[in-house]
PDB file of N, CA and C in Angstrom:
ATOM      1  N   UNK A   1       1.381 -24.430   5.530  1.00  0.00           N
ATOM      2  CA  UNK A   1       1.532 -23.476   4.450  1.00  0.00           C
ATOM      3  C   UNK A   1       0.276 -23.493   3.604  1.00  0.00           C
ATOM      4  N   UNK A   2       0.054 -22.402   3.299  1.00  0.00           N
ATOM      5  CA  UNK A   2      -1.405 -22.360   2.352  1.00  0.00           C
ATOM      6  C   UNK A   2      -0.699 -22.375   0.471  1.00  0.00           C
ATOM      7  N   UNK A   3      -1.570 -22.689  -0.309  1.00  0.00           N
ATOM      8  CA  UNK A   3      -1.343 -22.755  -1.368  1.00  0.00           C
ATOM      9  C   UNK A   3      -2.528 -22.199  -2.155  1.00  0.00           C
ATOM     10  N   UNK A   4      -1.799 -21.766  -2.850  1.00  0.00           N
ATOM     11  CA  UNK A   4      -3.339 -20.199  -4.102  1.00  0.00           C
ATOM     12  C   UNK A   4      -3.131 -21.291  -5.324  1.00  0.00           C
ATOM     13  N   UNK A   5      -4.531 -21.825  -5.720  1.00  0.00           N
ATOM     14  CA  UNK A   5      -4.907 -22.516  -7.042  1.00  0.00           C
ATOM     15  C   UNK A   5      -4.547 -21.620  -8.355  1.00  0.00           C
ATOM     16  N   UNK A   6      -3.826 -21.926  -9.180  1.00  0.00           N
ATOM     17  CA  UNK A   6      -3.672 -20.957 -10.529  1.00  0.00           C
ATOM     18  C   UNK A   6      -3.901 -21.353 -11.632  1.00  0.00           C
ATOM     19  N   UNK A   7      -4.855 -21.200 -12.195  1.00  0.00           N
ATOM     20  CA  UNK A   7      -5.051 -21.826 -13.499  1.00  0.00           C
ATOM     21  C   UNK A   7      -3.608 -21.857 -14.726  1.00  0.00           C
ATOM     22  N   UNK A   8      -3.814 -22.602 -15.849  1.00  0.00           N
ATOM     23  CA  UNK A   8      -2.786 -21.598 -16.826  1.00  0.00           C
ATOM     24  C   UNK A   8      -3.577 -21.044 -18.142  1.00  0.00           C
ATOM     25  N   UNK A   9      -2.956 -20.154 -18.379  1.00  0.00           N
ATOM     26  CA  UNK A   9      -1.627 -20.078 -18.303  1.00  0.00           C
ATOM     27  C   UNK A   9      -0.734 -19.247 -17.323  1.00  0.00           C
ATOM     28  N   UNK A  10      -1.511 -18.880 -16.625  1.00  0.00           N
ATOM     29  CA  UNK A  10      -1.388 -17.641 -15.311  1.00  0.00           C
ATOM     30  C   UNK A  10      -0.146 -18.173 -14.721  1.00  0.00           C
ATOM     31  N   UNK A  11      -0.215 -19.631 -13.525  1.00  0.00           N
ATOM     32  CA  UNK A  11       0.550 -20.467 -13.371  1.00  0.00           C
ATOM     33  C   UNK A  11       2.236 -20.416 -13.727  1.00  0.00           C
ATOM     34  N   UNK A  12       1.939 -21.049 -15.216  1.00  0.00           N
ATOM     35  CA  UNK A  12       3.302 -20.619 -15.748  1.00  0.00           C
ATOM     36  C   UNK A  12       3.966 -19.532 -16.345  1.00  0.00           C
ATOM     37  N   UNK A  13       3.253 -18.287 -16.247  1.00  0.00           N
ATOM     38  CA  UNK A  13       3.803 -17.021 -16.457  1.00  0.00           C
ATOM     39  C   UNK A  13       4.628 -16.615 -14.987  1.00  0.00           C
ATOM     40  N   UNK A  14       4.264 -16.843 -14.089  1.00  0.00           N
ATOM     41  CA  UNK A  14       4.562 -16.764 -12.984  1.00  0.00           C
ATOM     42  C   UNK A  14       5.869 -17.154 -12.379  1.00  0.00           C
ATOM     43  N   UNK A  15       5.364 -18.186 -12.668  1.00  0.00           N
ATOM     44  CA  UNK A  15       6.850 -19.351 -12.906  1.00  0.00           C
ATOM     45  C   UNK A  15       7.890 -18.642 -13.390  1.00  0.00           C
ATOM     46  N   UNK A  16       7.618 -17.975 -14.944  1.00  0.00           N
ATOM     47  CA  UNK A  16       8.841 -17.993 -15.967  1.00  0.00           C
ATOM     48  C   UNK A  16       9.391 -16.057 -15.365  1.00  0.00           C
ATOM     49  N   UNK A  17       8.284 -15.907 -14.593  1.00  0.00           N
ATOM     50  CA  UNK A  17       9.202 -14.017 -14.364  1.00  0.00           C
ATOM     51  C   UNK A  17       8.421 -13.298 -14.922  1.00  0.00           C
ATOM     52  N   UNK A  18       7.770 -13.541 -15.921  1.00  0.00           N
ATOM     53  CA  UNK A  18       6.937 -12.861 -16.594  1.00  0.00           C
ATOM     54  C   UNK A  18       5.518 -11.911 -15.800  1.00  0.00           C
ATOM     55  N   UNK A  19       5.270 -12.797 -15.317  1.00  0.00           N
ATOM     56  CA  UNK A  19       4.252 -12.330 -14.278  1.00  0.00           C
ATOM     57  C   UNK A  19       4.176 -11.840 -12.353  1.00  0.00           C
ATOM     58  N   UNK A  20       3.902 -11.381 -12.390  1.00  0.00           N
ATOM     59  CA  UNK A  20       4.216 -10.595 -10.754  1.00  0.00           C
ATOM     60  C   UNK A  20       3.186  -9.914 -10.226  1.00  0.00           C
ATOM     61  N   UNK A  21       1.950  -9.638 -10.867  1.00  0.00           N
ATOM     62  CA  UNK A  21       0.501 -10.046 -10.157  1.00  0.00           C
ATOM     63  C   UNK A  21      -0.259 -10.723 -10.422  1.00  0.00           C
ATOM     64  N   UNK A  22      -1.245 -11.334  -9.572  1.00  0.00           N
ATOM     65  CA  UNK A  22      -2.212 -12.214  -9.692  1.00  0.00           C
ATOM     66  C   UNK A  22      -3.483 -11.695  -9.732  1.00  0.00           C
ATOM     67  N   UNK A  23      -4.474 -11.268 -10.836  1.00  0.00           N
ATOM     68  CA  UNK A  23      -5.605 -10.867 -10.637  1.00  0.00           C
ATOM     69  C   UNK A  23      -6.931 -11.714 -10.553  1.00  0.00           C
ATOM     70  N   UNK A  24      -7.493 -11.107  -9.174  1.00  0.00           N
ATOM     71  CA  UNK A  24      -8.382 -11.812  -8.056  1.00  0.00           C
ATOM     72  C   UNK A  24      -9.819 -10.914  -7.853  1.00  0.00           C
ATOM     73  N   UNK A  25     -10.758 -11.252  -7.705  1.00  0.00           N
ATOM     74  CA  UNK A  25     -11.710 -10.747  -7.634  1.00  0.00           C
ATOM     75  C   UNK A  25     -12.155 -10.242  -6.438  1.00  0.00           C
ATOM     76  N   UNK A  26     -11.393 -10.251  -5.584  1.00  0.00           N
ATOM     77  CA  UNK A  26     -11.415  -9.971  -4.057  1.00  0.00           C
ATOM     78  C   UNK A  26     -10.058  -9.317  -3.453  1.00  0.00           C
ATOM     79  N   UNK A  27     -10.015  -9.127  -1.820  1.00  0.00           N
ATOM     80  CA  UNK A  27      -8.594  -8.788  -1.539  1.00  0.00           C
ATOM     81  C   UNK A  27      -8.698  -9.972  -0.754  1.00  0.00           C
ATOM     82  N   UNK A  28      -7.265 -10.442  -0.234  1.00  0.00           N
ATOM     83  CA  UNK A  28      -6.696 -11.164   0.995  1.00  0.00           C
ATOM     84  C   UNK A  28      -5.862 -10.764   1.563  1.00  0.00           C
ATOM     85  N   UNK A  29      -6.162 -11.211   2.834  1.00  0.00           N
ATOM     86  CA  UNK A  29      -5.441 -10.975   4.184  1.00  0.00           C
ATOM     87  C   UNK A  29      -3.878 -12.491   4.410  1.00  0.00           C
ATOM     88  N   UNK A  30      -3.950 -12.891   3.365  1.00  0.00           N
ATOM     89  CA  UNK A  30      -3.000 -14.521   3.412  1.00  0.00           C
ATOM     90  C   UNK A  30      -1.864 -13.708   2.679  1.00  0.00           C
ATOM     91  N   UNK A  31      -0.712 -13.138   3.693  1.00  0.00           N
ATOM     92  CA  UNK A  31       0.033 -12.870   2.896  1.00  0.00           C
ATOM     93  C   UNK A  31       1.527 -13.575   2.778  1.00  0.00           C
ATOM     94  N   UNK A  32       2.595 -13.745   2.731  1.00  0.00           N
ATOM     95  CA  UNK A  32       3.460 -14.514   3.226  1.00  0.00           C
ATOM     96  C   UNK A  32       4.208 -15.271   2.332  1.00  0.00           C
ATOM     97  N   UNK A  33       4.989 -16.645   2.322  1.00  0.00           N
ATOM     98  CA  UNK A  33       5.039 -17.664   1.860  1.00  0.00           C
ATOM     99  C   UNK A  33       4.574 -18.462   1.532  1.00  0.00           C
ATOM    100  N   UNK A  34       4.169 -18.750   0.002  1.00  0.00           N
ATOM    101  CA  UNK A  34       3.228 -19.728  -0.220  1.00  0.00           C
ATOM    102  C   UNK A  34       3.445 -20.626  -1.626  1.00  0.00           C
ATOM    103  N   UNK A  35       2.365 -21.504  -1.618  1.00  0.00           N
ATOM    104  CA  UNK A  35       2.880 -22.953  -2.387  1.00  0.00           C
ATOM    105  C   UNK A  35       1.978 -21.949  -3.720  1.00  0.00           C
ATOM    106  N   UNK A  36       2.265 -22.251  -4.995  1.00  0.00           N
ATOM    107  CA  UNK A  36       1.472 -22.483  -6.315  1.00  0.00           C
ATOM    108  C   UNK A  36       1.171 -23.268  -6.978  1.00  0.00           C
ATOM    109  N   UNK A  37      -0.084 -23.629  -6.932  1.00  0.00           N
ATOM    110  CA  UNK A  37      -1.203 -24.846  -7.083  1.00  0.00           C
ATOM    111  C   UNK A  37      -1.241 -25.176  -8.691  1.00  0.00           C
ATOM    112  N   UNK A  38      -1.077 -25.816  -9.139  1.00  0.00           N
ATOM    113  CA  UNK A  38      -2.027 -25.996 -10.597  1.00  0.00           C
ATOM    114  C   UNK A  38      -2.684 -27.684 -10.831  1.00  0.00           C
ATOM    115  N   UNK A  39      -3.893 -28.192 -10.815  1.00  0.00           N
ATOM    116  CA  UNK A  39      -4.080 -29.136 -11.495  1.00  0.00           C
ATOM    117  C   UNK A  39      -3.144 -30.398 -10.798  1.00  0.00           C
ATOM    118  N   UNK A  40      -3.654 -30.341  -9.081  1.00  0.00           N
ATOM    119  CA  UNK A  40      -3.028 -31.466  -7.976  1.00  0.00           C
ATOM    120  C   UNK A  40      -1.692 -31.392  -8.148  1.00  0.00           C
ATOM    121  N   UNK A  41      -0.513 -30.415  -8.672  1.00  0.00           N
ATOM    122  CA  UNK A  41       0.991 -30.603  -8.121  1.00  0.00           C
ATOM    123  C   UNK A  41       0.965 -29.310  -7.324  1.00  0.00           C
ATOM    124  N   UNK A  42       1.873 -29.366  -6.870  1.00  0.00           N
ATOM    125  CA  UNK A  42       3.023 -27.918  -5.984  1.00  0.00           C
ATOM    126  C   UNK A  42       3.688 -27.741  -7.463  1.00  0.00           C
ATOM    127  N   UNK A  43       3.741 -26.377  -8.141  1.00  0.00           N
ATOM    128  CA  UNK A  43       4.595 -25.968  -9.141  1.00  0.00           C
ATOM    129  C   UNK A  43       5.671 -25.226  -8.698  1.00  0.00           C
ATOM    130  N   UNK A  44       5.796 -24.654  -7.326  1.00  0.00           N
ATOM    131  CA  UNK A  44       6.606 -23.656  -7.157  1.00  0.00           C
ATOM    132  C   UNK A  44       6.414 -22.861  -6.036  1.00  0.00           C
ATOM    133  N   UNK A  45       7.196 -22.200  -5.592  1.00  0.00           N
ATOM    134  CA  UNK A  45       6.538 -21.463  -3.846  1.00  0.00           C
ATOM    135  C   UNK A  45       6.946 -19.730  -4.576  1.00  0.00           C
ATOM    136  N   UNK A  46       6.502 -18.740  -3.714  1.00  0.00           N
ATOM    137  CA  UNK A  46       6.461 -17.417  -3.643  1.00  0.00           C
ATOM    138  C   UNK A  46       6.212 -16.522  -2.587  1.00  0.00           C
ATOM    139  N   UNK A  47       6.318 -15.285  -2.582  1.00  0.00           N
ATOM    140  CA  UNK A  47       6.085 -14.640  -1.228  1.00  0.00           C
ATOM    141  C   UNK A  47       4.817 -13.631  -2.027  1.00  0.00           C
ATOM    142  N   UNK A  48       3.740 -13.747  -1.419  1.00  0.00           N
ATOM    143  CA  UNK A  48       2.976 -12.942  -1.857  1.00  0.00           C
ATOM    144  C   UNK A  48       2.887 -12.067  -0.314  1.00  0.00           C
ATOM    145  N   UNK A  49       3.283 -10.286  -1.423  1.00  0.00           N
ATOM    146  CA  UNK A  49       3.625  -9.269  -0.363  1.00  0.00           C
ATOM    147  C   UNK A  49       2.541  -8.298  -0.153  1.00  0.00           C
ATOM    148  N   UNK A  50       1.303  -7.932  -1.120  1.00  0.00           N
ATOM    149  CA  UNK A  50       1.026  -7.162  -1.113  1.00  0.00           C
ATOM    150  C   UNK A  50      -0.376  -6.986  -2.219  1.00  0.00           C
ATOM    151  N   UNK A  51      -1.612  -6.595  -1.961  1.00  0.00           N
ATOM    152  CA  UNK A  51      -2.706  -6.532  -2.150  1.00  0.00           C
ATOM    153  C   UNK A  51      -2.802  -5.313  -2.751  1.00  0.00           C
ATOM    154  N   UNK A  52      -3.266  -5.172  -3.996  1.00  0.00           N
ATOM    155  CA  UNK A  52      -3.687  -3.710  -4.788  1.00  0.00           C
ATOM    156  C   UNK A  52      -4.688  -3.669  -5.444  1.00  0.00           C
ATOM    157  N   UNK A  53      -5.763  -2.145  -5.019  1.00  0.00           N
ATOM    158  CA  UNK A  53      -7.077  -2.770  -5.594  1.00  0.00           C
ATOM    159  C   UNK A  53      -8.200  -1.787  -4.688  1.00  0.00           C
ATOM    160  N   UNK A  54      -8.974  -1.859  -4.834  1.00  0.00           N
ATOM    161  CA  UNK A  54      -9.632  -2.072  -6.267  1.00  0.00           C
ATOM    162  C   UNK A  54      -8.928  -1.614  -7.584  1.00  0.00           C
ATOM    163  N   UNK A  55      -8.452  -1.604  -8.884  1.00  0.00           N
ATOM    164  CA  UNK A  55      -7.635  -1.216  -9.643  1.00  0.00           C
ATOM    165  C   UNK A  55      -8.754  -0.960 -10.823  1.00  0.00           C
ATOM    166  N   UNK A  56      -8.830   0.444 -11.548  1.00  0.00           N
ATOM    167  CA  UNK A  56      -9.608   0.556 -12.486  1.00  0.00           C
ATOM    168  C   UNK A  56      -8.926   0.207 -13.905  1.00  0.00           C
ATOM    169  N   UNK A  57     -10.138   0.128 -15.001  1.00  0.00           N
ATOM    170  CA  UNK A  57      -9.427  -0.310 -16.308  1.00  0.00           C
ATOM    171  C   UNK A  57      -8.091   0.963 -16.707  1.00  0.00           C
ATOM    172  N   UNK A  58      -8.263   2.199 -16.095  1.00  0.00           N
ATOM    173  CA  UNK A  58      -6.740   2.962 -16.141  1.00  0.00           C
ATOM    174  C   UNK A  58      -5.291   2.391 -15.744  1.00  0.00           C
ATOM    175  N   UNK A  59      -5.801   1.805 -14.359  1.00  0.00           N
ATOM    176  CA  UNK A  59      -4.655   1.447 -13.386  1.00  0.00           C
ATOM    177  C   UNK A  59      -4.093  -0.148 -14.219  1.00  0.00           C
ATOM    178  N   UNK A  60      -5.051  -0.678 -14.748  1.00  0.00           N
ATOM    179  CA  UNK A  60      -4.859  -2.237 -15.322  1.00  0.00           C
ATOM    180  C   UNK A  60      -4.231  -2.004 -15.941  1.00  0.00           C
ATOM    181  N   UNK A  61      -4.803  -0.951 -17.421  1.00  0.00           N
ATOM    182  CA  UNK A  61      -4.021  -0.901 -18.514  1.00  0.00           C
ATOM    183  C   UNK A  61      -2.994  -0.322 -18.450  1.00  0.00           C
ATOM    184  N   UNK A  62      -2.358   0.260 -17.534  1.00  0.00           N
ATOM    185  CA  UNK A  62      -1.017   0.888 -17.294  1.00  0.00           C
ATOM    186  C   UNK A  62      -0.110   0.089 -16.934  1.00  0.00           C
ATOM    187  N   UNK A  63      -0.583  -1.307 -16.129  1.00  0.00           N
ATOM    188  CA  UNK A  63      -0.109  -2.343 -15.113  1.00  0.00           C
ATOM    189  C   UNK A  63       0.361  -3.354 -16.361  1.00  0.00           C
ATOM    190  N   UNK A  64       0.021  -3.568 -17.247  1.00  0.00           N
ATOM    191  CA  UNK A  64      -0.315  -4.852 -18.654  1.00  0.00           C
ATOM    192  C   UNK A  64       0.608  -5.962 -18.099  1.00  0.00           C
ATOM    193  N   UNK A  65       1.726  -4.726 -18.048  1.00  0.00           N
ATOM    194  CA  UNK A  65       3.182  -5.692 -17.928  1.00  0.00           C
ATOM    195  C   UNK A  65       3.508  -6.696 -16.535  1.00  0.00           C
ATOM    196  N   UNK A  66       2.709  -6.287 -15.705  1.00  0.00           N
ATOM    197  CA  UNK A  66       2.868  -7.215 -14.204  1.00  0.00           C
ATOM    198  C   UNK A  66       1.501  -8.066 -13.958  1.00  0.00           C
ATOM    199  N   UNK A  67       0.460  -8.043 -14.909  1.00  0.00           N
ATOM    200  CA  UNK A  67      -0.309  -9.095 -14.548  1.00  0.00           C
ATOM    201  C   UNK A  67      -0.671  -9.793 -15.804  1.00  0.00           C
ATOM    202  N   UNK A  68      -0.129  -9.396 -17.324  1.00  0.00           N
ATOM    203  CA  UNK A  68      -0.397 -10.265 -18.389  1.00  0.00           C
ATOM    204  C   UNK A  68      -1.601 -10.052 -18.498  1.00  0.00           C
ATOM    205  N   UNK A  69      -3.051  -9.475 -18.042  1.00  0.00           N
ATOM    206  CA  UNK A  69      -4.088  -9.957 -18.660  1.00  0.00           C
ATOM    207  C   UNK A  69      -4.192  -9.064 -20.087  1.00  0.00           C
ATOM    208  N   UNK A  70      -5.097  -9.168 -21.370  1.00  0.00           N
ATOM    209  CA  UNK A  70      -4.621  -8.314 -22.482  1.00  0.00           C
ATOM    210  C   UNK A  70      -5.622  -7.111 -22.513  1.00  0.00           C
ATOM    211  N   UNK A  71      -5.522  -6.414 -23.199  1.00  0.00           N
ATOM    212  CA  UNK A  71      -6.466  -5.342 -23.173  1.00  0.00           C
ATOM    213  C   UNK A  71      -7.917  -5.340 -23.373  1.00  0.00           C
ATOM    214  N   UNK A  72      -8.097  -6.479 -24.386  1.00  0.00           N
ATOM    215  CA  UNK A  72      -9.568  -6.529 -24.775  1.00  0.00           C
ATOM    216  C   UNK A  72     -10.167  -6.962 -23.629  1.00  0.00           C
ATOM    217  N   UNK A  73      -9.568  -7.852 -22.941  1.00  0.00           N
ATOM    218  CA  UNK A  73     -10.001  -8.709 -21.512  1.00  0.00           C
ATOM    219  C   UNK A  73     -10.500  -7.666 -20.720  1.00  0.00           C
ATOM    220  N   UNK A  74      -9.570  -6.874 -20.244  1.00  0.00           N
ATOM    221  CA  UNK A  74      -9.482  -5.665 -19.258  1.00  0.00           C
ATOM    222  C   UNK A  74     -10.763  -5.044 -20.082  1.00  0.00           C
ATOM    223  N   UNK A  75     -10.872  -4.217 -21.082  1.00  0.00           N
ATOM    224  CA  UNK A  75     -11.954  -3.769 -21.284  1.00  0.00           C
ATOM    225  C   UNK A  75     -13.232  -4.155 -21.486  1.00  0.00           C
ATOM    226  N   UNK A  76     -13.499  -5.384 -21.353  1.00  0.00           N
ATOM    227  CA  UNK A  76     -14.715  -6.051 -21.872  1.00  0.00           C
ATOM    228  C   UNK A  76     -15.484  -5.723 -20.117  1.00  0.00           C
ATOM    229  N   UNK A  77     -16.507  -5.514 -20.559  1.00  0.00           N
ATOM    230  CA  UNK A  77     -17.967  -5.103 -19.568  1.00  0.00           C
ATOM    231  C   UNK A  77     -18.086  -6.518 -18.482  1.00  0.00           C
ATOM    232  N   UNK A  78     -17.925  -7.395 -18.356  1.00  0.00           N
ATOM    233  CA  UNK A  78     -18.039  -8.009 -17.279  1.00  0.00           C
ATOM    234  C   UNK A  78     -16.777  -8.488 -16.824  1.00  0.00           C
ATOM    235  N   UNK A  79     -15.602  -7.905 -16.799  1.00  0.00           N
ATOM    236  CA  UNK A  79     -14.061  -8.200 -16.475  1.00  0.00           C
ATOM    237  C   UNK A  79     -14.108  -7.871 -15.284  1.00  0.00           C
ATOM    238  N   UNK A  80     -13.910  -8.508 -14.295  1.00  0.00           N
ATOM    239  CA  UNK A  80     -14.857  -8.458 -12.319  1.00  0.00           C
ATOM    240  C   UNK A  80     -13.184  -8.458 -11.631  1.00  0.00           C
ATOM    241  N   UNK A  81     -12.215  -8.884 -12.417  1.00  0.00           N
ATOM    242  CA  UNK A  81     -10.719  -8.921 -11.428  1.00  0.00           C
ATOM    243  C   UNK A  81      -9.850  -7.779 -11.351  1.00  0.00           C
ATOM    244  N   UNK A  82     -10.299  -7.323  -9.792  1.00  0.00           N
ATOM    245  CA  UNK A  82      -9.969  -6.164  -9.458  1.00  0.00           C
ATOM    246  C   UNK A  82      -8.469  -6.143  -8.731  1.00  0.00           C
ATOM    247  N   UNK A  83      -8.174  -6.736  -8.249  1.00  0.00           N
ATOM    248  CA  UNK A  83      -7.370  -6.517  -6.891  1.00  0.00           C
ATOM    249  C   UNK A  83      -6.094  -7.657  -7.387  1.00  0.00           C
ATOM    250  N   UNK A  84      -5.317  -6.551  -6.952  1.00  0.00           N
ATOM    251  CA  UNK A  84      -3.663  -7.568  -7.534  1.00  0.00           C
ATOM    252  C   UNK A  84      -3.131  -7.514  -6.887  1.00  0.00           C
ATOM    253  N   UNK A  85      -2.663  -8.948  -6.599  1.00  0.00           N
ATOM    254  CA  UNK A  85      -1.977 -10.298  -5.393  1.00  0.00           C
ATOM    255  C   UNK A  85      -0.370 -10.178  -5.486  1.00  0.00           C
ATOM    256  N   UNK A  86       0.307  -9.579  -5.103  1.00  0.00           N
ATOM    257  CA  UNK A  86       1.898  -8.771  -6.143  1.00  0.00           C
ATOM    258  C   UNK A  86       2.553 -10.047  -5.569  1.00  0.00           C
ATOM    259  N   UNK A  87       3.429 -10.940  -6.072  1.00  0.00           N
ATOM    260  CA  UNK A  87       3.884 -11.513  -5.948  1.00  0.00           C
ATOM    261  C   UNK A  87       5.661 -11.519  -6.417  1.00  0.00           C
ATOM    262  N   UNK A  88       6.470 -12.157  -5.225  1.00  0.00           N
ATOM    263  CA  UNK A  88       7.793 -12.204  -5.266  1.00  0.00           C
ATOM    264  C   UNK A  88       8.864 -13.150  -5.067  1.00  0.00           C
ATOM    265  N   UNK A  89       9.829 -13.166  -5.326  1.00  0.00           N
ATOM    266  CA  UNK A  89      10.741 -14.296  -4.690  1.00  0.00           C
ATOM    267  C   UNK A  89      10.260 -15.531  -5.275  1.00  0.00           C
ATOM    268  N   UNK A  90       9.803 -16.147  -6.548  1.00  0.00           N
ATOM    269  CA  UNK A  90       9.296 -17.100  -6.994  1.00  0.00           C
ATOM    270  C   UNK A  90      10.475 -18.070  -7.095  1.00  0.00           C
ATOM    271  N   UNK A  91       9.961 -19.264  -6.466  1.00  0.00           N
ATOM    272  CA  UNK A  91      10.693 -20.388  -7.182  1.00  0.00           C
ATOM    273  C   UNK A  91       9.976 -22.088  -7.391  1.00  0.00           C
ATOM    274  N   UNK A  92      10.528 -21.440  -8.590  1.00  0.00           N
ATOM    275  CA  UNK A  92       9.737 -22.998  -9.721  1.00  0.00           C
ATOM    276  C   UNK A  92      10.608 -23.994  -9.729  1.00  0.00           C
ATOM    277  N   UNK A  93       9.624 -25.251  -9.006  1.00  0.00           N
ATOM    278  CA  UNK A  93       9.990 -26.687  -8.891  1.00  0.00           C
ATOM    279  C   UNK A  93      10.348 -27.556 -10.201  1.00  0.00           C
ATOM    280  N   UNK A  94      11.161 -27.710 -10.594  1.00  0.00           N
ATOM    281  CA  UNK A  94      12.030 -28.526 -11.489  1.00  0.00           C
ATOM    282  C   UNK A  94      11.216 -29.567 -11.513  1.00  0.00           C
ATOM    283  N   UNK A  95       9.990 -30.282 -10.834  1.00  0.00           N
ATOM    284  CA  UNK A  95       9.958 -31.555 -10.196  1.00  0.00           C
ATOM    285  C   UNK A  95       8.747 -31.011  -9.630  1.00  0.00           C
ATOM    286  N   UNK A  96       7.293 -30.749 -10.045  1.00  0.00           N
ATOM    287  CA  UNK A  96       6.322 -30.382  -9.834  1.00  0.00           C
ATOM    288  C   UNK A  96       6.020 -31.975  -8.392  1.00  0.00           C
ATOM    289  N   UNK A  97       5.680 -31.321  -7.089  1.00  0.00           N
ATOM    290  CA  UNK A  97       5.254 -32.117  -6.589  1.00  0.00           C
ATOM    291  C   UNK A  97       3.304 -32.529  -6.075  1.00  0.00           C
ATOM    292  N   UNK A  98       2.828 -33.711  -6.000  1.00  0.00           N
ATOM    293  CA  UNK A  98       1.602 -34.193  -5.911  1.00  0.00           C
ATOM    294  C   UNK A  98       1.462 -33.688  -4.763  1.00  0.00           C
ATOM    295  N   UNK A  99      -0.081 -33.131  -4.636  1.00  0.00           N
ATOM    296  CA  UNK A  99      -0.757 -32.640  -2.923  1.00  0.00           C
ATOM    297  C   UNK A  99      -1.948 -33.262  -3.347  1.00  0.00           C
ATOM    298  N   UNK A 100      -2.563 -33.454  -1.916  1.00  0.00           N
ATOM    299  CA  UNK A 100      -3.996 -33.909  -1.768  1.00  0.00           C
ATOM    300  C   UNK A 100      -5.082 -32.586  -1.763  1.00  0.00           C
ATOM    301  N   UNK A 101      -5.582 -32.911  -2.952  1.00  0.00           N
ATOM    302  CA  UNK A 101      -6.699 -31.407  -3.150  1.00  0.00           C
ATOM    303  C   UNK A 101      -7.984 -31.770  -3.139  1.00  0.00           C
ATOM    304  N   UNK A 102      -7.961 -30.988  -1.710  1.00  0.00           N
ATOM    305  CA  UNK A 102      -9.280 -31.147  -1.000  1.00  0.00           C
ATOM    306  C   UNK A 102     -11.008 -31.355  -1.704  1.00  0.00           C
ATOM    307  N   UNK A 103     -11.806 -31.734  -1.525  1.00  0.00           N
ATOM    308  CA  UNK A 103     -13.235 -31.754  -2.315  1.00  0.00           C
ATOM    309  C   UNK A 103     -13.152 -30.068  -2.164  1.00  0.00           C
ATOM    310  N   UNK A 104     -14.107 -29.360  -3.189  1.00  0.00           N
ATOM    311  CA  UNK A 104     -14.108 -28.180  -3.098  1.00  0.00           C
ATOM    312  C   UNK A 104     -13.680 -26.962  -3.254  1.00  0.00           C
ATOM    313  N   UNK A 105     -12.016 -27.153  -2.563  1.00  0.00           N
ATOM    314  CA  UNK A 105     -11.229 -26.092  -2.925  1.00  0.00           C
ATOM    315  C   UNK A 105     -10.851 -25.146  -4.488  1.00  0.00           C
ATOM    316  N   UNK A 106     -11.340 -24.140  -4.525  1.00  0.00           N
ATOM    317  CA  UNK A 106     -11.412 -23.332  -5.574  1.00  0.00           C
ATOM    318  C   UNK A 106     -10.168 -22.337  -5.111  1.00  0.00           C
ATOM    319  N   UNK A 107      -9.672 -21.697  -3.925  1.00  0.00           N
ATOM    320  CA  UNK A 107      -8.439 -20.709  -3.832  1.00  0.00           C
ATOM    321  C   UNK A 107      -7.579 -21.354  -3.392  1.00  0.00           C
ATOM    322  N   UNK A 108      -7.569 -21.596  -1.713  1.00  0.00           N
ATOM    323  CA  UNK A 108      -6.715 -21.864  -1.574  1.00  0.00           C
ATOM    324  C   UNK A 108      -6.608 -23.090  -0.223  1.00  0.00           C
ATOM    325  N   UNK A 109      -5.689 -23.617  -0.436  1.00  0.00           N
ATOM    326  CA  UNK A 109      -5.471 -25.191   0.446  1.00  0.00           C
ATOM    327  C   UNK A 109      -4.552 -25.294   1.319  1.00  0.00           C
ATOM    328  N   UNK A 110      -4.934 -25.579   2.103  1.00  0.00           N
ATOM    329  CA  UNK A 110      -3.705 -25.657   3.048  1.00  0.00           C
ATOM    330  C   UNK A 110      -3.283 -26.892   3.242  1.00  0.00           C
ATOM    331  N   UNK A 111      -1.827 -27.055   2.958  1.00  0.00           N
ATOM    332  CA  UNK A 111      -1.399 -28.312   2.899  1.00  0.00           C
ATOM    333  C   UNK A 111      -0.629 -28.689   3.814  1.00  0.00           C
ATOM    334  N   UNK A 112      -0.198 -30.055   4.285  1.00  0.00           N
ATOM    335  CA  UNK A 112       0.502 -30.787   5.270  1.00  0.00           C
ATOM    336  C   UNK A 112       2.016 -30.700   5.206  1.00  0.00           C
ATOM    337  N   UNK A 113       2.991 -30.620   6.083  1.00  0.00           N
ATOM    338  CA  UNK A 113       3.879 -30.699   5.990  1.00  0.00           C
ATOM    339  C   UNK A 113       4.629 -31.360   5.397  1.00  0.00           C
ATOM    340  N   UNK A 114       4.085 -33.359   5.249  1.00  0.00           N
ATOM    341  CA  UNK A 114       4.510 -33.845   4.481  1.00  0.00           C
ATOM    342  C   UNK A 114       4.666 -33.508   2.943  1.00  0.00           C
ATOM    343  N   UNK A 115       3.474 -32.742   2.620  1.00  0.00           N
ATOM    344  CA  UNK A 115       3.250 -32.625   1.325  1.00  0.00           C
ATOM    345  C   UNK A 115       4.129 -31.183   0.072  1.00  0.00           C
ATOM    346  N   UNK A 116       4.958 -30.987   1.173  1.00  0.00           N
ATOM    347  CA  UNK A 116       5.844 -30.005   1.002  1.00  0.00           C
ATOM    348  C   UNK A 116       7.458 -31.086   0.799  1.00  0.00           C
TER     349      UNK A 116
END
């Protein structure tokens, strides 16, 4: 299973329902079932279904409500996160579990079975 690194407060918006895209500076082809990373635990798994994007500051600011970022963000001149990671079916681990995070890894990790 692969796992997408999330900073917070991104992370736990996600978690709580609040949030349901992930804005990424790129698209991916990793779509599926997957772990959510923060700061060496497993916080929670999700199905990420669906890639949207390039998305202009129109499409963002219409969006507010499914990716949380705020307006000034979105409008500021070097705001580079285009493409939203739609995410579903979240469920947050009561019981954040420890993974081994690799030297390097900045997106995403693929982790061992055990570590699930």
């Amino acid at each position: 299973m692969k796992g997408l690194i999330i900073k917070e407060p991104w992370v736990s918006l996600i978690l709580s329902g609040e949030k349901t895209m992930e804005m990424r500076k790129t698209r991916t082809k990793n779509l599926g079932r997957i772990a959510l990373l923060n700061r060496g635990y497993i916080r929670g798994f999700a199905t990420l279904h669906r890639c949207d994007g390039p998305l202009s500051n129109q499409e963002l600011l219409a969006r507010e409500n499914e990716h949380c970022v705020p307006e000034n963000r979105i409008n500021s001149p070097d705001y580079s996160y285009r493409f939203g990671w739609m995410i579903s079916d979240v469920e947050n681990l009561s019981i954040p579990k420890i993974y081994t995070h690799p030297r390097g890894a900045q997106m995403w990790v693929n982790l061992n079975e055990s570590e699930l």
